[in-house]
Protein backbone atom coordinates (compact mmCIF):
# COMPACT_ATOMS: atom_id res chain seq x y z
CA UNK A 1 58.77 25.53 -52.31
CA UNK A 2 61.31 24.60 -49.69
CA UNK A 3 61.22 21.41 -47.55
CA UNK A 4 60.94 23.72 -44.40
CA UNK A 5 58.31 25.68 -46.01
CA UNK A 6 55.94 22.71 -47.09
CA UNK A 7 56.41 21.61 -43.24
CA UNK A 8 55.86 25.03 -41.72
CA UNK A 9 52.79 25.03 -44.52
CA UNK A 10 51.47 21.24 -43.24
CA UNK A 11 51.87 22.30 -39.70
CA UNK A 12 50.02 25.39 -39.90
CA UNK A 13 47.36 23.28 -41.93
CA UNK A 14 47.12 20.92 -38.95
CA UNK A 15 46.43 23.44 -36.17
CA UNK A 16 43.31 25.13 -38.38
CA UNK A 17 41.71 21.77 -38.90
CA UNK A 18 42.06 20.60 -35.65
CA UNK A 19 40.87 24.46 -34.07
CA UNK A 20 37.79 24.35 -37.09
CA UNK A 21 36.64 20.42 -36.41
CA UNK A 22 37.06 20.63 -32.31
CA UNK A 23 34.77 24.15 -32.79
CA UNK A 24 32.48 22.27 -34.70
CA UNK A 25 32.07 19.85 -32.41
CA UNK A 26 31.10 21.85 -29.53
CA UNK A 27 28.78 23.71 -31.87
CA UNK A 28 26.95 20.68 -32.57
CA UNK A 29 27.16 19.64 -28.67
CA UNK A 30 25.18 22.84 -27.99
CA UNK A 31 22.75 23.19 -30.91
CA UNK A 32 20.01 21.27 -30.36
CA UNK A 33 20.21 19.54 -33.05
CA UNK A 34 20.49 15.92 -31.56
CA UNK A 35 18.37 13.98 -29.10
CA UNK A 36 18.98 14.58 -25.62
CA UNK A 37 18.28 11.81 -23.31
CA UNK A 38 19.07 13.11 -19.94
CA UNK A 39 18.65 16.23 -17.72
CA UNK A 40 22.60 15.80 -16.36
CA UNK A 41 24.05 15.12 -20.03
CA UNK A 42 24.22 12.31 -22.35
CA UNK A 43 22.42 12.95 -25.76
CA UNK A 44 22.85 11.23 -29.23
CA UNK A 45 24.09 13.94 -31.01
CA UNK A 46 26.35 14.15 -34.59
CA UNK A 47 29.49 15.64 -32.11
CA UNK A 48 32.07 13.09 -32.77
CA UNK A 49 32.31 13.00 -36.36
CA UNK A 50 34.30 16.11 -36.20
CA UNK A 51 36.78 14.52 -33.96
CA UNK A 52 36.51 11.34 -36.56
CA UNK A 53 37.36 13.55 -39.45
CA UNK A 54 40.30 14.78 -37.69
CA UNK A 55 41.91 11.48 -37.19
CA UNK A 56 41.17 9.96 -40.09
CA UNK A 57 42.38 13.03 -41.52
CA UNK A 58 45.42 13.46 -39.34
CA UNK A 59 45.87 10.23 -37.72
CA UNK A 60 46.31 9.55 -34.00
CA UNK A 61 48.03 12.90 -33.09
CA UNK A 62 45.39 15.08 -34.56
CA UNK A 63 42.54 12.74 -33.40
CA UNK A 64 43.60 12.78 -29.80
CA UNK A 65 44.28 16.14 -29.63
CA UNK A 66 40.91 17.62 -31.41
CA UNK A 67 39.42 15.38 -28.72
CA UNK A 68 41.04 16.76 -26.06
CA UNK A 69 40.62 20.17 -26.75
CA UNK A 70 36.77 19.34 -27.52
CA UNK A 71 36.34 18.34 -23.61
CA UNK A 72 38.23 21.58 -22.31
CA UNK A 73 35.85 23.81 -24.52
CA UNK A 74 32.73 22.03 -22.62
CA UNK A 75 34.66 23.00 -19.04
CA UNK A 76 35.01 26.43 -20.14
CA UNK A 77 31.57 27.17 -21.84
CA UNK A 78 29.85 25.86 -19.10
CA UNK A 79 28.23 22.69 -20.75
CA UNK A 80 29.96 20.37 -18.65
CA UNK A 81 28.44 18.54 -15.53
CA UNK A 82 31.08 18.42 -12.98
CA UNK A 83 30.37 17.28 -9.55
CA UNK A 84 33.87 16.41 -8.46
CA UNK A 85 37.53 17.00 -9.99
CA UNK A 86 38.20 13.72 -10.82
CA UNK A 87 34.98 12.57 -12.39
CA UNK A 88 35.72 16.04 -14.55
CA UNK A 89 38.98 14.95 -15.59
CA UNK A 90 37.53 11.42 -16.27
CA UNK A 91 34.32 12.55 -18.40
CA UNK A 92 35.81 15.76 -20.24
CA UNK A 93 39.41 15.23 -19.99
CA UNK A 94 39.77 11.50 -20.98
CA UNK A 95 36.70 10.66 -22.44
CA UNK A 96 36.55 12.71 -25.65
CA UNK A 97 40.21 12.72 -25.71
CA UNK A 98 39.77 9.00 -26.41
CA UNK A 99 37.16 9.14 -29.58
CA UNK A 100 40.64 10.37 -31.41
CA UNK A 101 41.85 7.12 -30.82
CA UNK A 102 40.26 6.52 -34.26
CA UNK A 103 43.41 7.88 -35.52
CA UNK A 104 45.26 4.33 -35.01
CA UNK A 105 43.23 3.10 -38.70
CA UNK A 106 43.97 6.34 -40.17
CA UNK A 107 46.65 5.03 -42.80
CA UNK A 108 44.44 2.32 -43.75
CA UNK A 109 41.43 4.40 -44.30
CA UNK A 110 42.86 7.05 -46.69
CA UNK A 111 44.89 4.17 -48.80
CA UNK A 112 41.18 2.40 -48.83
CA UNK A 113 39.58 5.66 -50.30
CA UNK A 114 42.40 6.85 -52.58
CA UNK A 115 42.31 2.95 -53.99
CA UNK A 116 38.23 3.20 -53.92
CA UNK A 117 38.02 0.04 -52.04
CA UNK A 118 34.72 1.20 -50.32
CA UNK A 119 34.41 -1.60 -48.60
CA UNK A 120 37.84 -2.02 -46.95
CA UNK A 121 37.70 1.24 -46.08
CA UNK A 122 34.00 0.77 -44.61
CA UNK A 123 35.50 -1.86 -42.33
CA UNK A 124 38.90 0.61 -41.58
CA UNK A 125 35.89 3.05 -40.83
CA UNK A 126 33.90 0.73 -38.55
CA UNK A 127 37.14 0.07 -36.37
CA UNK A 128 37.80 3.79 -35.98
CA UNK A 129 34.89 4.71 -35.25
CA UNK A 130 34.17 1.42 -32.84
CA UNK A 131 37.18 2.52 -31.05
CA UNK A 132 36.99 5.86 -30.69
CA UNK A 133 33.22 5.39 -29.47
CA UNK A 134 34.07 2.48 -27.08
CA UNK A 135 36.90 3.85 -25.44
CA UNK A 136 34.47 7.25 -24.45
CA UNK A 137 31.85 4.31 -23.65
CA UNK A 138 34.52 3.30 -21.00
CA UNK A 139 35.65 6.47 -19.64
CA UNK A 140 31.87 7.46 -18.99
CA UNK A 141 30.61 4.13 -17.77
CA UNK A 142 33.88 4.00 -15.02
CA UNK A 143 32.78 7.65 -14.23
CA UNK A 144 29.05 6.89 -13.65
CA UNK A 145 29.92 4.31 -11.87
CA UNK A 146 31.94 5.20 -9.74
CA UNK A 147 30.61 8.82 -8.96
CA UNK A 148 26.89 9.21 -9.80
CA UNK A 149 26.17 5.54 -8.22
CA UNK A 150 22.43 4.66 -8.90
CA UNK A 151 19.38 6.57 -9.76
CA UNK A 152 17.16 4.13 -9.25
CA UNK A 153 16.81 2.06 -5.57
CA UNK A 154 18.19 -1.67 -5.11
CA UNK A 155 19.77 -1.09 -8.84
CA UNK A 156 23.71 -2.16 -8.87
CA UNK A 157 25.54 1.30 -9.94
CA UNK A 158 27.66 -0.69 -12.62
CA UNK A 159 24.01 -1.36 -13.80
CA UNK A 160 22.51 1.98 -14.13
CA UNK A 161 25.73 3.29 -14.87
CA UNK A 162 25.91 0.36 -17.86
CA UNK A 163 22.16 1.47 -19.18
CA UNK A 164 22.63 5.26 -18.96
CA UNK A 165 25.57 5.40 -20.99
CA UNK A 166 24.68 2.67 -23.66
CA UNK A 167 21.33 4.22 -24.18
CA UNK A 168 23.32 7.44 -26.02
CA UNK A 169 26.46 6.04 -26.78
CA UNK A 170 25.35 3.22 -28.91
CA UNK A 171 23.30 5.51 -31.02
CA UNK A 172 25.80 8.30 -31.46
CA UNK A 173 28.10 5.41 -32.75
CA UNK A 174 26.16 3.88 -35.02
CA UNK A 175 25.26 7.83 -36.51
CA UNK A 176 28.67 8.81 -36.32
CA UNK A 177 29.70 5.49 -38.30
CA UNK A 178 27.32 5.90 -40.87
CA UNK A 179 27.62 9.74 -41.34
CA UNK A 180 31.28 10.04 -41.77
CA UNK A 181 31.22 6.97 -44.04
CA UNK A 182 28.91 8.59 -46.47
CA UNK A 183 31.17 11.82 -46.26
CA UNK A 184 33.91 9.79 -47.27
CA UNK A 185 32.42 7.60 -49.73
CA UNK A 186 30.31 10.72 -51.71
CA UNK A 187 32.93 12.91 -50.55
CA UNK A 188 36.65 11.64 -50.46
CA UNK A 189 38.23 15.18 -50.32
CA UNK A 190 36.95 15.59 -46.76
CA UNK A 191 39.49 12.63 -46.21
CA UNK A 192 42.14 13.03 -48.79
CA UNK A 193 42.15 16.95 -49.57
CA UNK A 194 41.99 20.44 -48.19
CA UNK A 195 39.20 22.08 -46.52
């Protein structure tokens, strides 16, 4: 096989993952197969370890775009809750673009699984995933914030907006950790091989 071949090949490789795992994502945004904590979004749900696979899989370039891709599909399905452009671009543009940023460890997580040092590449996994998770935590907490103010009366908005989005963040990042580290760990083709 030619050089240009094997690249056109990789490439091609790249854009199905990243189209399969974003459309999984969304699928398991939708199904209601998580725990949904609010009326106006915000559920502990399994979404992100798509996007998780993809960067740990890809690295950053495959992580951030998965992500990205995953907040337009919400705009254009109709699962989004919008209630002014920026706080859209914010919460669907930035914020799951950002769970890719689990991408940066990506190196060090597939040497620690082709090596089978499970417990480097527990703590490679942990920083991904920490990262990814916090830097949505950040995007939606600014958001809320700033544009949904406070729920409840004489509560600060940083406050509610702090207690919202921990009470389904912190679970989905504690799931997604531990999910995509057993995939990894009983599975390490889902991180080193084809799908």
């Amino acid at each position: 096989m030619y050089l240009g071949e094997k690249k056109l090949k990789n490439k091609t490789l790249f854009l199905v993952e990243v189209a399969i795992f974003t459309a999984l994502a969304l699928l398991l945004d939708i199904l209601p197969i998580g725990f949904k904590l609010w009326p106006q979004g915000g559920s502990v749900s399994f979404a992100m370890i798509p996007i998780f696979i993809v960067a740990f899989r890809w690295g950053l370039k495959g992580g951030l775009l998965s992500g990205f891709l995953w907040g337009v599909l919400q705009v254009a399905t109709g699962t989004a809750f919008i209630m002014h452009p920026v706080q859209g671009i914010i919460e669907y543009g930035l914020a799951f673009t950002v769970v890719g940023l689990a991408g940066i460890v990506s190196k060090q997580v597939m040497e620690s699984i082709k090596g089978k040092q499970m417990k480097k590449a527990f703590s490679y996994i942990l920083i991904g995933v920490f990262l990814g998770s916090a830097a949505r935590f950040v995007c939606h907490y600014i958001a809320g914030m700033v544009f949904f103010g406070s729920a409840v009366d004489g509560q600060p908005a940083w406050l509610y907006s702090l207690i919202y989005n921990s009470s389904y963040m912190i679970p989905s990042f504690i799931l997604s950790l531990i999910i995509v580290f057993l995939l990894f760990y009983k599975q390490p083709r889902t991180l080193t091989g084809k799908i």
